[in-house]
PDB file of N, CA and C in Angstrom:
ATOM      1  N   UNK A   1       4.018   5.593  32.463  1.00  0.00           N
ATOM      2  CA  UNK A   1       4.411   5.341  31.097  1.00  0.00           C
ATOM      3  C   UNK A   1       5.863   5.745  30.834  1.00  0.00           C
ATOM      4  N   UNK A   2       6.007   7.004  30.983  1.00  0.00           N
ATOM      5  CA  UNK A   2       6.967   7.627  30.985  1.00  0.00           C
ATOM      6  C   UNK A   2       8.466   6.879  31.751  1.00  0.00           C
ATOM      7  N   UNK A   3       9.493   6.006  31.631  1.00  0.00           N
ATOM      8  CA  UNK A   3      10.535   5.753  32.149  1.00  0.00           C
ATOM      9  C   UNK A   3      12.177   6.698  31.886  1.00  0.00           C
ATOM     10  N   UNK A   4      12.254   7.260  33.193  1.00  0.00           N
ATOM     11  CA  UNK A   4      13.229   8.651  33.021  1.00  0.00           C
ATOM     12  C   UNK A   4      14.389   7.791  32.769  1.00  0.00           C
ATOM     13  N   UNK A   5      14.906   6.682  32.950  1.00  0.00           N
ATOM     14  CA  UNK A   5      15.691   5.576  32.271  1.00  0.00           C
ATOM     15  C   UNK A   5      16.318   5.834  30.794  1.00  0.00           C
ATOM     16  N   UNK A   6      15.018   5.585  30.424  1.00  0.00           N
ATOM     17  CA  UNK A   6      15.028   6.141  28.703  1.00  0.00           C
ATOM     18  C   UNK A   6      15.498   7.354  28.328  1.00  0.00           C
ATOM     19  N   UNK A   7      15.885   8.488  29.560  1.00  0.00           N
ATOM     20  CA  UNK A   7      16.264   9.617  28.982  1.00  0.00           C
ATOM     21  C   UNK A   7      17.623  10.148  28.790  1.00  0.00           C
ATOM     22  N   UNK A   8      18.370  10.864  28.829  1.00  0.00           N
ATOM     23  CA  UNK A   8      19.514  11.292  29.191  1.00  0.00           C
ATOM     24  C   UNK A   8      20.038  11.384  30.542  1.00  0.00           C
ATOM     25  N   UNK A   9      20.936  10.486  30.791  1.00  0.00           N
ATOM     26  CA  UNK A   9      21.423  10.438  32.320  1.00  0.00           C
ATOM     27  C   UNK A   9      22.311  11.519  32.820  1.00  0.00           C
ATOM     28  N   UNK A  10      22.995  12.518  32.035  1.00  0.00           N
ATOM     29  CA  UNK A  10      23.166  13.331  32.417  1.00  0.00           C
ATOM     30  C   UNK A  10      22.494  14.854  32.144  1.00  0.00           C
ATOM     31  N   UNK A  11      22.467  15.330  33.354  1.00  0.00           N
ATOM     32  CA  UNK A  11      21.570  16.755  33.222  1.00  0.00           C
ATOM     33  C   UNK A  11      19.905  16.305  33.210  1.00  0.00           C
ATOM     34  N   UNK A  12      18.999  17.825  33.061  1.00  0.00           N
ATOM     35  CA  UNK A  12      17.713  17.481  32.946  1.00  0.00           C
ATOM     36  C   UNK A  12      17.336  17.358  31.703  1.00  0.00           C
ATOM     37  N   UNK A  13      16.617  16.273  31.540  1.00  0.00           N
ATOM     38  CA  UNK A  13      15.623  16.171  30.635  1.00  0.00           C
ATOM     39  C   UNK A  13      14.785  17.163  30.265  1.00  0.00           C
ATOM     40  N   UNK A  14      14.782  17.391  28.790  1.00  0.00           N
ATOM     41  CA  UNK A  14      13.803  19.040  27.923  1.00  0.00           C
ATOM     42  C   UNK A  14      12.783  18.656  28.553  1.00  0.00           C
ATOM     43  N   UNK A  15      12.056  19.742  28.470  1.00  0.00           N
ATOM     44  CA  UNK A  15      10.313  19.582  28.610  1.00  0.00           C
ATOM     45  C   UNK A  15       9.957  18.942  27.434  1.00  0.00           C
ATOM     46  N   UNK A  16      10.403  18.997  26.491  1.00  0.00           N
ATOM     47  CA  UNK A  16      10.054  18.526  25.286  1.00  0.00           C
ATOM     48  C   UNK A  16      10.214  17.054  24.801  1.00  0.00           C
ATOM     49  N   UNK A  17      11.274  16.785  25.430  1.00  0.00           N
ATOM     50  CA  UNK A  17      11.915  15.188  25.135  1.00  0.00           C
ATOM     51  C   UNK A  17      10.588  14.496  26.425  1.00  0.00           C
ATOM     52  N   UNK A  18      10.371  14.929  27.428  1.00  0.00           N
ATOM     53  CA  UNK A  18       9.677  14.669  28.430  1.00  0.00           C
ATOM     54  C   UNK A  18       8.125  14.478  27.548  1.00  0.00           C
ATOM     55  N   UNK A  19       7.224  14.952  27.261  1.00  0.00           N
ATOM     56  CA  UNK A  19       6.661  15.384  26.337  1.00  0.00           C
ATOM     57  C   UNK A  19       6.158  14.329  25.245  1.00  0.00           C
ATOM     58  N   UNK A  20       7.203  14.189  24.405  1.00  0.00           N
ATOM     59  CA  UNK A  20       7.279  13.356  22.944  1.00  0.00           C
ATOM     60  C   UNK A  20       7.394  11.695  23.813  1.00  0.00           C
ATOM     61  N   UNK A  21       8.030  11.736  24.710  1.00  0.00           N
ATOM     62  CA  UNK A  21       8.306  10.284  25.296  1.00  0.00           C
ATOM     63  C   UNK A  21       6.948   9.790  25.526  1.00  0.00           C
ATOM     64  N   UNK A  22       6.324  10.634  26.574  1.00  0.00           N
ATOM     65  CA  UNK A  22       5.020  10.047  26.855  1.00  0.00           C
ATOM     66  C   UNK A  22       3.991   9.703  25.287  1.00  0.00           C
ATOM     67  N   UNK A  23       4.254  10.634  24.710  1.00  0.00           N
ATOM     68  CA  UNK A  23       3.223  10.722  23.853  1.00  0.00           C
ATOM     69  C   UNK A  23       3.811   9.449  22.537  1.00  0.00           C
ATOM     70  N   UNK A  24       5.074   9.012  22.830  1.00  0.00           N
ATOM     71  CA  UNK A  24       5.419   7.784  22.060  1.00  0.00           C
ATOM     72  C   UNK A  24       4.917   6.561  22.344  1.00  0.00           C
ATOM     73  N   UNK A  25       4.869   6.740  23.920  1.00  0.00           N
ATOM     74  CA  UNK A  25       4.035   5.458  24.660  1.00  0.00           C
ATOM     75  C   UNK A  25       2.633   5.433  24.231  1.00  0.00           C
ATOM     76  N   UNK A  26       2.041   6.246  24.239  1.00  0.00           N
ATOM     77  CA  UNK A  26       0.753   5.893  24.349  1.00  0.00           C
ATOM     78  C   UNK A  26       0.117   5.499  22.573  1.00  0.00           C
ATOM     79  N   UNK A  27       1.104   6.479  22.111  1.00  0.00           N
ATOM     80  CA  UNK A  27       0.857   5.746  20.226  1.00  0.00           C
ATOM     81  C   UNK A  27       1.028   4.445  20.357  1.00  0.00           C
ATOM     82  N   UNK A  28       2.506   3.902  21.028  1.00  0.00           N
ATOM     83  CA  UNK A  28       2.762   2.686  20.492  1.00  0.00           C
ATOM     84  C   UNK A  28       1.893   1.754  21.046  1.00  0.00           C
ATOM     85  N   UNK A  29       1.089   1.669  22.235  1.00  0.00           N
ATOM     86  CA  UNK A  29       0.066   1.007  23.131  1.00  0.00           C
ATOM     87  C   UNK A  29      -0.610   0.522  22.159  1.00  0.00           C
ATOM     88  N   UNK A  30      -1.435   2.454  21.682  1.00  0.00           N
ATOM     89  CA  UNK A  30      -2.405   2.265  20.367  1.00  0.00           C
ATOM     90  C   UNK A  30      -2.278   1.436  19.241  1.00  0.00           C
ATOM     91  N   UNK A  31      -0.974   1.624  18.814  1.00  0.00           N
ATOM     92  CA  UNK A  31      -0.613   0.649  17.614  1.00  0.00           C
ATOM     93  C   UNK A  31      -0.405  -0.887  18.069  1.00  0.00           C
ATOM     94  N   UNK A  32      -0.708  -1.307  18.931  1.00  0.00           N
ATOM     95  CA  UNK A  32      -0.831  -2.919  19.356  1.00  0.00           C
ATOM     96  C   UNK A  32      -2.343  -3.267  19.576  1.00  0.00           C
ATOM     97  N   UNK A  33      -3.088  -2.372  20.062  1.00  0.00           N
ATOM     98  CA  UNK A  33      -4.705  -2.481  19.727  1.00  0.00           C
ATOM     99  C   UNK A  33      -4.841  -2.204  18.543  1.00  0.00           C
ATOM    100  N   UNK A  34      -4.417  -1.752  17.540  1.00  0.00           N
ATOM    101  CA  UNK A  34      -4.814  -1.308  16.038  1.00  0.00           C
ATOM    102  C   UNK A  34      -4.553  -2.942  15.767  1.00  0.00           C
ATOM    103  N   UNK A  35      -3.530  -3.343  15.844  1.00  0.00           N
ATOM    104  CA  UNK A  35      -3.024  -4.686  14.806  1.00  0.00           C
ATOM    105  C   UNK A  35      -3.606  -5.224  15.136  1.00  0.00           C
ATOM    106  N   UNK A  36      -4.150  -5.740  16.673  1.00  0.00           N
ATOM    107  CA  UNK A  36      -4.886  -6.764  17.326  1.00  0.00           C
ATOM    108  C   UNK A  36      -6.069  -6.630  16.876  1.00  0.00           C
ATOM    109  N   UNK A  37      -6.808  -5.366  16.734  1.00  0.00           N
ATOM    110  CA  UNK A  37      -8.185  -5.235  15.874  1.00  0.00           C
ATOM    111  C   UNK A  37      -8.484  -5.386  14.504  1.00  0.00           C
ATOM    112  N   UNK A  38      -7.153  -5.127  13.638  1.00  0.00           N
ATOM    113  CA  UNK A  38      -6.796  -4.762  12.399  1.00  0.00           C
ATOM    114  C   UNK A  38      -7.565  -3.524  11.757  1.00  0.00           C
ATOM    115  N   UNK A  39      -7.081  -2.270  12.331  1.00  0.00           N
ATOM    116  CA  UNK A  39      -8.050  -1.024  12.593  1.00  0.00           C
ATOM    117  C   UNK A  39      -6.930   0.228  12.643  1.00  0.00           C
ATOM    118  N   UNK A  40      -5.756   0.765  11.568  1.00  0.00           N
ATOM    119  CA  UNK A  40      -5.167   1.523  11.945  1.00  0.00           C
ATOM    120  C   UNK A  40      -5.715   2.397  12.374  1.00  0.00           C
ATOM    121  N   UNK A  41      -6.881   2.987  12.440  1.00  0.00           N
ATOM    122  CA  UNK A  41      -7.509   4.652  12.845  1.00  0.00           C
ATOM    123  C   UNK A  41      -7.375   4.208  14.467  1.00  0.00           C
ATOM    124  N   UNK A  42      -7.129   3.178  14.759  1.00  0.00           N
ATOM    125  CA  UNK A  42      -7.193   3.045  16.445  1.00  0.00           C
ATOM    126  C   UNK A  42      -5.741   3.862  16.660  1.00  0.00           C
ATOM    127  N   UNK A  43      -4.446   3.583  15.981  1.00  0.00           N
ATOM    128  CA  UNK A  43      -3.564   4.429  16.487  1.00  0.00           C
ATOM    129  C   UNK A  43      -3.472   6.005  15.615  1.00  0.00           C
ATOM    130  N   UNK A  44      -3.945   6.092  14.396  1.00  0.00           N
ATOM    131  CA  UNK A  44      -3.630   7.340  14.110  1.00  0.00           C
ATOM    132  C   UNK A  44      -5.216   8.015  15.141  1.00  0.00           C
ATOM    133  N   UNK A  45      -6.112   7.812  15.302  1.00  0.00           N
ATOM    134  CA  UNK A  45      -6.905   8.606  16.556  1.00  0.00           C
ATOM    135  C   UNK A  45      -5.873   9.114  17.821  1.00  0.00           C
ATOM    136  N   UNK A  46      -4.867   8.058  18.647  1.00  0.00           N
ATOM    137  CA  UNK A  46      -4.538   8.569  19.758  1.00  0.00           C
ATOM    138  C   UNK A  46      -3.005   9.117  19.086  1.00  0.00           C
ATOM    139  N   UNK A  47      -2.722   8.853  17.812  1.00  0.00           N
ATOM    140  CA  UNK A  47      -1.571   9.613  17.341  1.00  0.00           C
ATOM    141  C   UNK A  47      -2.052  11.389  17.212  1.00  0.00           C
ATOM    142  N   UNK A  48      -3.296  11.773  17.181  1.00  0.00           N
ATOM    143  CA  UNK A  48      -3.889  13.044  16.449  1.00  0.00           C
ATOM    144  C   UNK A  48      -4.188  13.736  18.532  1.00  0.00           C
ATOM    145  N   UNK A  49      -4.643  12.674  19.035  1.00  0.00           N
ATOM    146  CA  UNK A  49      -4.921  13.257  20.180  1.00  0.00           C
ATOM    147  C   UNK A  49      -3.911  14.027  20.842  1.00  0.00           C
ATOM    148  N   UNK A  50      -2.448  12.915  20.506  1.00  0.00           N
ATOM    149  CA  UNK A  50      -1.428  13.617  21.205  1.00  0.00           C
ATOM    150  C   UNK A  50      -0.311  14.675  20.302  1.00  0.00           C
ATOM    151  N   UNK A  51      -1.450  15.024  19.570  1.00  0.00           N
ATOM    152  CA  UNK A  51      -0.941  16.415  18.508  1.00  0.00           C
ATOM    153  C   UNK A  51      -0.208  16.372  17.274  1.00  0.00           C
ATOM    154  N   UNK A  52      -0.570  15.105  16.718  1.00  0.00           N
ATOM    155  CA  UNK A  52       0.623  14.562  15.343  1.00  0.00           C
ATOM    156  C   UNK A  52      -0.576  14.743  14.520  1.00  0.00           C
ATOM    157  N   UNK A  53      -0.398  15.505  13.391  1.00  0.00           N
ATOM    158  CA  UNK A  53      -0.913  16.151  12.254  1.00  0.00           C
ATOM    159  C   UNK A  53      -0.921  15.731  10.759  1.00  0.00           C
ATOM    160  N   UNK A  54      -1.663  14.874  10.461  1.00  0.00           N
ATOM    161  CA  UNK A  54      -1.827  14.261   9.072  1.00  0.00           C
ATOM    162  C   UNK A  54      -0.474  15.045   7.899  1.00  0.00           C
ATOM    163  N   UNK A  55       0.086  14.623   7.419  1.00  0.00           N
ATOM    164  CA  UNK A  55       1.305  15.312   6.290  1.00  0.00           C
ATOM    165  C   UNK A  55       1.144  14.429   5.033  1.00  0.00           C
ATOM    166  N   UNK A  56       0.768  15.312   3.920  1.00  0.00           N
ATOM    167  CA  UNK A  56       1.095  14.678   2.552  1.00  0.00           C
ATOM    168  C   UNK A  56       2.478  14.050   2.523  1.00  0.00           C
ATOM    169  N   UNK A  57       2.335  12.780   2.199  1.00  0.00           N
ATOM    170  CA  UNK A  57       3.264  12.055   1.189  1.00  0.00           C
ATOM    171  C   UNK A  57       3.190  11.672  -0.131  1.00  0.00           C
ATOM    172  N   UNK A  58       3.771  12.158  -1.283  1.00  0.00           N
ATOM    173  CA  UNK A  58       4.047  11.162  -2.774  1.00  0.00           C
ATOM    174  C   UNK A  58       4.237  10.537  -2.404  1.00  0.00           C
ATOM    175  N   UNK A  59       3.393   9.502  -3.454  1.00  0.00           N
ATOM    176  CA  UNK A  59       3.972   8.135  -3.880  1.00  0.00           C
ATOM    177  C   UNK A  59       3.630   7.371  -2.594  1.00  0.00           C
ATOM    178  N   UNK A  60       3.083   7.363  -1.867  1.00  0.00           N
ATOM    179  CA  UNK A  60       2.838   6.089  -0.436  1.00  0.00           C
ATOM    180  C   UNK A  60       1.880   5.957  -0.645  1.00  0.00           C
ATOM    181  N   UNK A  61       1.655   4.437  -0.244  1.00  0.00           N
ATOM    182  CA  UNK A  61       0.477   3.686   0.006  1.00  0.00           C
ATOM    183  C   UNK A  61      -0.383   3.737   1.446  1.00  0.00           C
ATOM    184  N   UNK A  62      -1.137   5.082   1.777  1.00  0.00           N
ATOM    185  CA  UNK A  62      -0.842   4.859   3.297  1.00  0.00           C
ATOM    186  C   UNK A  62      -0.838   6.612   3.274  1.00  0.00           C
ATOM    187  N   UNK A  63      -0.425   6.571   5.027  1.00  0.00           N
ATOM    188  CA  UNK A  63      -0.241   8.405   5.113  1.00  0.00           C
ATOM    189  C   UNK A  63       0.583   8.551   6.812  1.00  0.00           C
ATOM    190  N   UNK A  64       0.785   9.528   6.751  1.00  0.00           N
ATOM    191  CA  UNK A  64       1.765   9.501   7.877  1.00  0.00           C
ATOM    192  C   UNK A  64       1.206  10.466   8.991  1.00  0.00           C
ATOM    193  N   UNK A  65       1.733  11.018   9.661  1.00  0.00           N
ATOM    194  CA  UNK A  65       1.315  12.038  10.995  1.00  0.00           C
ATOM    195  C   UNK A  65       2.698  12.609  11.806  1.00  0.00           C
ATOM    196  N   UNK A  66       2.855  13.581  11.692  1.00  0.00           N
ATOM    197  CA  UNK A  66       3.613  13.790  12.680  1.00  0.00           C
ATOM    198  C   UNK A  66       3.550  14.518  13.728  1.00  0.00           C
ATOM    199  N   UNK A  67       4.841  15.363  14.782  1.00  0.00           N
ATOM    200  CA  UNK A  67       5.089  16.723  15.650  1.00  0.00           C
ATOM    201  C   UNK A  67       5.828  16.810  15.949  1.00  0.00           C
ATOM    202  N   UNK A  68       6.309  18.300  15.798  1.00  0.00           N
ATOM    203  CA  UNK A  68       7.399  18.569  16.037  1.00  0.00           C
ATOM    204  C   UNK A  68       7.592  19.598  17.187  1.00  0.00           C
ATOM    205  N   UNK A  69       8.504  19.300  18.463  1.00  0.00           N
ATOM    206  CA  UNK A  69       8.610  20.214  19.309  1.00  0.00           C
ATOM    207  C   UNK A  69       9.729  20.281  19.582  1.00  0.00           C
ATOM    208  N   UNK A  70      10.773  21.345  19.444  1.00  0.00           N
ATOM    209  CA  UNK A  70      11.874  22.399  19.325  1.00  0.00           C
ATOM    210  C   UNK A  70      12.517  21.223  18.180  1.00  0.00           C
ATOM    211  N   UNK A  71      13.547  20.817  18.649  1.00  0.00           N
ATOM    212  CA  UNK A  71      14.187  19.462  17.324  1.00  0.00           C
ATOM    213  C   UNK A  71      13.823  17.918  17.081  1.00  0.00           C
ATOM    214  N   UNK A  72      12.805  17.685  18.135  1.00  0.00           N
ATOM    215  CA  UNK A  72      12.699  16.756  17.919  1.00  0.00           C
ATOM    216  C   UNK A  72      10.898  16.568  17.424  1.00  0.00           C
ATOM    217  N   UNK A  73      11.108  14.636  16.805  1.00  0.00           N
ATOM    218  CA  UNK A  73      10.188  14.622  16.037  1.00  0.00           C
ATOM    219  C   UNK A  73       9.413  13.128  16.300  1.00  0.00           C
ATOM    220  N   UNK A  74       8.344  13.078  16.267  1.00  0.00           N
ATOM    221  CA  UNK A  74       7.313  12.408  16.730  1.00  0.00           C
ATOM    222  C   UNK A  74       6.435  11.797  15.493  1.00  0.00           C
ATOM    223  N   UNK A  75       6.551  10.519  14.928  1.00  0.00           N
ATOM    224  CA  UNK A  75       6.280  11.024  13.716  1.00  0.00           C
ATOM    225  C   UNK A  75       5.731   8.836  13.134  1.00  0.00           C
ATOM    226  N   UNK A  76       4.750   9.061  13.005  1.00  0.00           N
ATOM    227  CA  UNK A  76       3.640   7.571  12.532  1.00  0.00           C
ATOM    228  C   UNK A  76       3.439   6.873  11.273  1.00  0.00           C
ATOM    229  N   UNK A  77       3.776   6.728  10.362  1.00  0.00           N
ATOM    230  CA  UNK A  77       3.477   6.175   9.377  1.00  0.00           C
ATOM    231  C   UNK A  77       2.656   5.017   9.212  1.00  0.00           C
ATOM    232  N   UNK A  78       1.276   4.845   8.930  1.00  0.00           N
ATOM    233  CA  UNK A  78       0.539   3.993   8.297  1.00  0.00           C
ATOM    234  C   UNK A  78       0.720   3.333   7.036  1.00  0.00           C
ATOM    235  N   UNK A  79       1.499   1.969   6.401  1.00  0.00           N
ATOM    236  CA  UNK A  79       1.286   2.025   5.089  1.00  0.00           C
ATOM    237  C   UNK A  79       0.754   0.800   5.180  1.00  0.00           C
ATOM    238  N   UNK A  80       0.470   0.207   3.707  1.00  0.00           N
ATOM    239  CA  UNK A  80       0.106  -0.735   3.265  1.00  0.00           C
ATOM    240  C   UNK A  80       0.744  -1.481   1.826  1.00  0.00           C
ATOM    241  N   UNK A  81       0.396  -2.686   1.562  1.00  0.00           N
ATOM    242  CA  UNK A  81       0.726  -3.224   0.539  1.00  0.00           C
ATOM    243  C   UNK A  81       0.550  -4.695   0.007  1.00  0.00           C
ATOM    244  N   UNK A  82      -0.344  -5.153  -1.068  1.00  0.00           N
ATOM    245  CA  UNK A  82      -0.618  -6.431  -1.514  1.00  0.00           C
ATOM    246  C   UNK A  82       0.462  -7.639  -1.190  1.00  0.00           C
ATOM    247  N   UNK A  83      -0.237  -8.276  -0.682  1.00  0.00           N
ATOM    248  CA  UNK A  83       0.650  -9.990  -0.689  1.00  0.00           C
ATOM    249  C   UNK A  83       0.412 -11.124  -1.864  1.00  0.00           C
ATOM    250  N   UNK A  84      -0.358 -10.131  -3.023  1.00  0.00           N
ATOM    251  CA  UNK A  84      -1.119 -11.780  -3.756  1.00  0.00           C
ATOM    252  C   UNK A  84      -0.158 -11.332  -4.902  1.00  0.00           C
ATOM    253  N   UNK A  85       0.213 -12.820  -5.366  1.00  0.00           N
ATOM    254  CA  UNK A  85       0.870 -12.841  -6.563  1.00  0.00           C
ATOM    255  C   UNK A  85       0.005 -13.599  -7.322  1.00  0.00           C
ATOM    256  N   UNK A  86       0.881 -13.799  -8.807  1.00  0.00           N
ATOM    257  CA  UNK A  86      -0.006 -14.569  -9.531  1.00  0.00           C
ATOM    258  C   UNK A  86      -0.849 -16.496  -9.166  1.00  0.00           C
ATOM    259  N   UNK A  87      -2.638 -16.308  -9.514  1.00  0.00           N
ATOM    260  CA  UNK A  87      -2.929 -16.898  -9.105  1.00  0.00           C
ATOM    261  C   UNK A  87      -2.965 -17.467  -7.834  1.00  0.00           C
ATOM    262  N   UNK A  88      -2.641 -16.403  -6.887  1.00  0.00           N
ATOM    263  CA  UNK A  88      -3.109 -16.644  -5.453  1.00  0.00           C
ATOM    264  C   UNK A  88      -3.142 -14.923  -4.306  1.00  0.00           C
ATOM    265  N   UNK A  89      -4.006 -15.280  -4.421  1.00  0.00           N
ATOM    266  CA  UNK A  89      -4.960 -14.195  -3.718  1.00  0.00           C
ATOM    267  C   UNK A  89      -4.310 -14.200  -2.224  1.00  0.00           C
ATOM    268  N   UNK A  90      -4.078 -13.111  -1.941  1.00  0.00           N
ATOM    269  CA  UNK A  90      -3.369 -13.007  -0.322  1.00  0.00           C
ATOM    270  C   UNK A  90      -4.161 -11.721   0.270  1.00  0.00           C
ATOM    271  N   UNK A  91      -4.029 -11.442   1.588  1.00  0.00           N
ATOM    272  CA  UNK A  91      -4.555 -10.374   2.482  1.00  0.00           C
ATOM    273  C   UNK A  91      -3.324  -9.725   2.017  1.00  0.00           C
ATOM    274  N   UNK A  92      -4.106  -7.970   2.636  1.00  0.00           N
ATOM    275  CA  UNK A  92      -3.306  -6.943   2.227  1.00  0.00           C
ATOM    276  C   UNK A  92      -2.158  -6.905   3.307  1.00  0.00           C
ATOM    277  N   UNK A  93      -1.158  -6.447   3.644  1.00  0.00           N
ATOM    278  CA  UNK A  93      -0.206  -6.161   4.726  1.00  0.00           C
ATOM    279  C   UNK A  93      -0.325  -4.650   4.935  1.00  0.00           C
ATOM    280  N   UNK A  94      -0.473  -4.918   6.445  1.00  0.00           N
ATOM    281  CA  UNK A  94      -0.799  -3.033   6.730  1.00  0.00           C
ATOM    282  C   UNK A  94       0.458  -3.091   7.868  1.00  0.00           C
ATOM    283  N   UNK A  95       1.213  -1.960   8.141  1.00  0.00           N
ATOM    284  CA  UNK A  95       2.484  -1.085   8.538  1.00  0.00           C
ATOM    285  C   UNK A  95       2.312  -0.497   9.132  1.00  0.00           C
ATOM    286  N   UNK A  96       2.215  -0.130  10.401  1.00  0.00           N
ATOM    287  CA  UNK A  96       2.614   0.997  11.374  1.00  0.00           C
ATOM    288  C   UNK A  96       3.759   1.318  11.927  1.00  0.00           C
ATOM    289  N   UNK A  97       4.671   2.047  11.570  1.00  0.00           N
ATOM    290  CA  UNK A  97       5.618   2.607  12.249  1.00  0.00           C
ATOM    291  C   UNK A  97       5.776   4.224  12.862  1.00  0.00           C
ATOM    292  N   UNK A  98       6.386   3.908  14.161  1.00  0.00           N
ATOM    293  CA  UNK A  98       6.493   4.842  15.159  1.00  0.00           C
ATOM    294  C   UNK A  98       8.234   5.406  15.322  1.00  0.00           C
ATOM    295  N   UNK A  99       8.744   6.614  15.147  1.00  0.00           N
ATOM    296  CA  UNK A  99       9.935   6.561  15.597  1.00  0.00           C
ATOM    297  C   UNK A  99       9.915   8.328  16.220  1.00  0.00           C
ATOM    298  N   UNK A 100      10.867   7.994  17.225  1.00  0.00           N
ATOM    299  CA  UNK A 100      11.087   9.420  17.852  1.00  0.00           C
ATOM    300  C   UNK A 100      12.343   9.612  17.477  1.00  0.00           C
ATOM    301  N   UNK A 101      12.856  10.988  17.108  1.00  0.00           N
ATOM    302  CA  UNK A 101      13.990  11.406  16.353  1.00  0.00           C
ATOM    303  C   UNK A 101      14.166  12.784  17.195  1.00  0.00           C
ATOM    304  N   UNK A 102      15.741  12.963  17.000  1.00  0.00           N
ATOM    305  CA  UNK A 102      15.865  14.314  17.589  1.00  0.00           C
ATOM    306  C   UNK A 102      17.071  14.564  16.277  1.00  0.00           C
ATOM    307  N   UNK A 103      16.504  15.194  15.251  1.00  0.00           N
ATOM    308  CA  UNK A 103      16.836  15.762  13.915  1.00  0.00           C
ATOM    309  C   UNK A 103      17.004  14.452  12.917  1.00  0.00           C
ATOM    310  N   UNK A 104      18.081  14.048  12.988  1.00  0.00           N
ATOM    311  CA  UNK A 104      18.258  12.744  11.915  1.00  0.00           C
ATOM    312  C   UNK A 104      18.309  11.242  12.904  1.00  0.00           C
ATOM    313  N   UNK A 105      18.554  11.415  14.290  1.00  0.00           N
ATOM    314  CA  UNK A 105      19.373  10.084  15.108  1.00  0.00           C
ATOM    315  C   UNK A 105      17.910   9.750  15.184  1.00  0.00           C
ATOM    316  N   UNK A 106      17.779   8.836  15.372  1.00  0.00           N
ATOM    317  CA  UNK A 106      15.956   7.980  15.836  1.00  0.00           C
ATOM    318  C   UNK A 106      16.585   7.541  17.022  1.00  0.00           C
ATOM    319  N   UNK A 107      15.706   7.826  17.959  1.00  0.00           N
ATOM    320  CA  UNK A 107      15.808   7.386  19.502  1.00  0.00           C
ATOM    321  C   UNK A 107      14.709   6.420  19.803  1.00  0.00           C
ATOM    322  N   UNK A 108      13.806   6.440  19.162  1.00  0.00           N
ATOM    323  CA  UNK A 108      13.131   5.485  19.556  1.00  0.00           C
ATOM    324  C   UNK A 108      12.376   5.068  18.458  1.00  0.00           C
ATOM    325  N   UNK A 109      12.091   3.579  18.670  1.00  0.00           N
ATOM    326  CA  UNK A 109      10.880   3.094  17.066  1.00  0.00           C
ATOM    327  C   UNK A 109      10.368   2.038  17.487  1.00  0.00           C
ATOM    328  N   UNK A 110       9.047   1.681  17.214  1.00  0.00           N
ATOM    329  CA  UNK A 110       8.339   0.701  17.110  1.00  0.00           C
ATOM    330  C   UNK A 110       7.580   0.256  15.786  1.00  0.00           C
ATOM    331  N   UNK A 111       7.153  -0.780  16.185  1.00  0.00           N
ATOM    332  CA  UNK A 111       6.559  -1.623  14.873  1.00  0.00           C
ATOM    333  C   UNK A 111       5.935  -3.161  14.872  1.00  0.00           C
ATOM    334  N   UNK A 112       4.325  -2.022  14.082  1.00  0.00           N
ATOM    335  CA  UNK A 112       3.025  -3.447  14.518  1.00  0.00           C
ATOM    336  C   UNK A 112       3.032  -3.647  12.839  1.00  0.00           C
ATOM    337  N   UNK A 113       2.232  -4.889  12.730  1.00  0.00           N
ATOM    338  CA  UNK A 113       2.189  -5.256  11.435  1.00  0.00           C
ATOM    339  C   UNK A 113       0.600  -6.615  11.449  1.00  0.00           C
ATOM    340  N   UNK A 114      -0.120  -6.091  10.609  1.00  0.00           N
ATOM    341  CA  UNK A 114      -1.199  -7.314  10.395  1.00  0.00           C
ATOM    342  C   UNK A 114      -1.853  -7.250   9.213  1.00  0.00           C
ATOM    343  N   UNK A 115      -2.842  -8.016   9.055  1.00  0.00           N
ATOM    344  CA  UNK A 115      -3.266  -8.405   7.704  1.00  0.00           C
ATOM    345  C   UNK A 115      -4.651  -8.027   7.865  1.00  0.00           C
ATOM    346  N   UNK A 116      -4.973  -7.917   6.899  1.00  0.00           N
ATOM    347  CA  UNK A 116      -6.957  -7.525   6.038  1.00  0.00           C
ATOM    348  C   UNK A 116      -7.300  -7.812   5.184  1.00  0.00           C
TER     349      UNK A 116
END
């Protein structure tokens, strides 16, 4: 899963960046069986396995997960939101986003998207 490619070419790679990488892969896997099923608990399950922790948000439609190990951050958002306008009825749009951050820079992000 893990491609040392993706990491910093110079010096060693944290234990930690080592770590969050794998555990980005295997969310984002999850989050392509979630959309394909239309089933977010398929990725927030292997988001919780690999230690990302439900976090209140105001105001969202939806809920997030994260982890944090030394600065960097691992971190899922589930949302949602209506497609129907007036006089026509639409499926809901559901959101998964994935991004790995080391304080503010995002190093990595993904993003599934399907309907219910």
């Amino acid at each position: 899963m893990y491609n040392r490619s993706m990491a910093e070419t110079a010096g060693e790679v944290p234990a930690a960046r080592i770590r969050l990488e794998r555990a980005f892969e295997y969310v984002a896997d999850a989050m392509k069986q979630a959309a394909g099923r239309g089933d977010y608990q398929i990725a927030s399950s292997e988001a919780q396995r690999h230690g990302l922790v439900e976090t209140p948000v105001a105001k969202l439609l939806g809920t997030v997960w994260q982890r944090t190990d030394q600065n960097l951050i691992l971190w899922l958002q589930w949302r949602y939101y209506d497609q129907s306008r007036p006089f026509s009825i639409q499926k809901d749009m559901n959101v998964l986003s994935l991004e790995l951050r080391d304080g503010n820079k995002i190093l990595r992000q993904a993003d599934e998207r399907y309907e219910d």
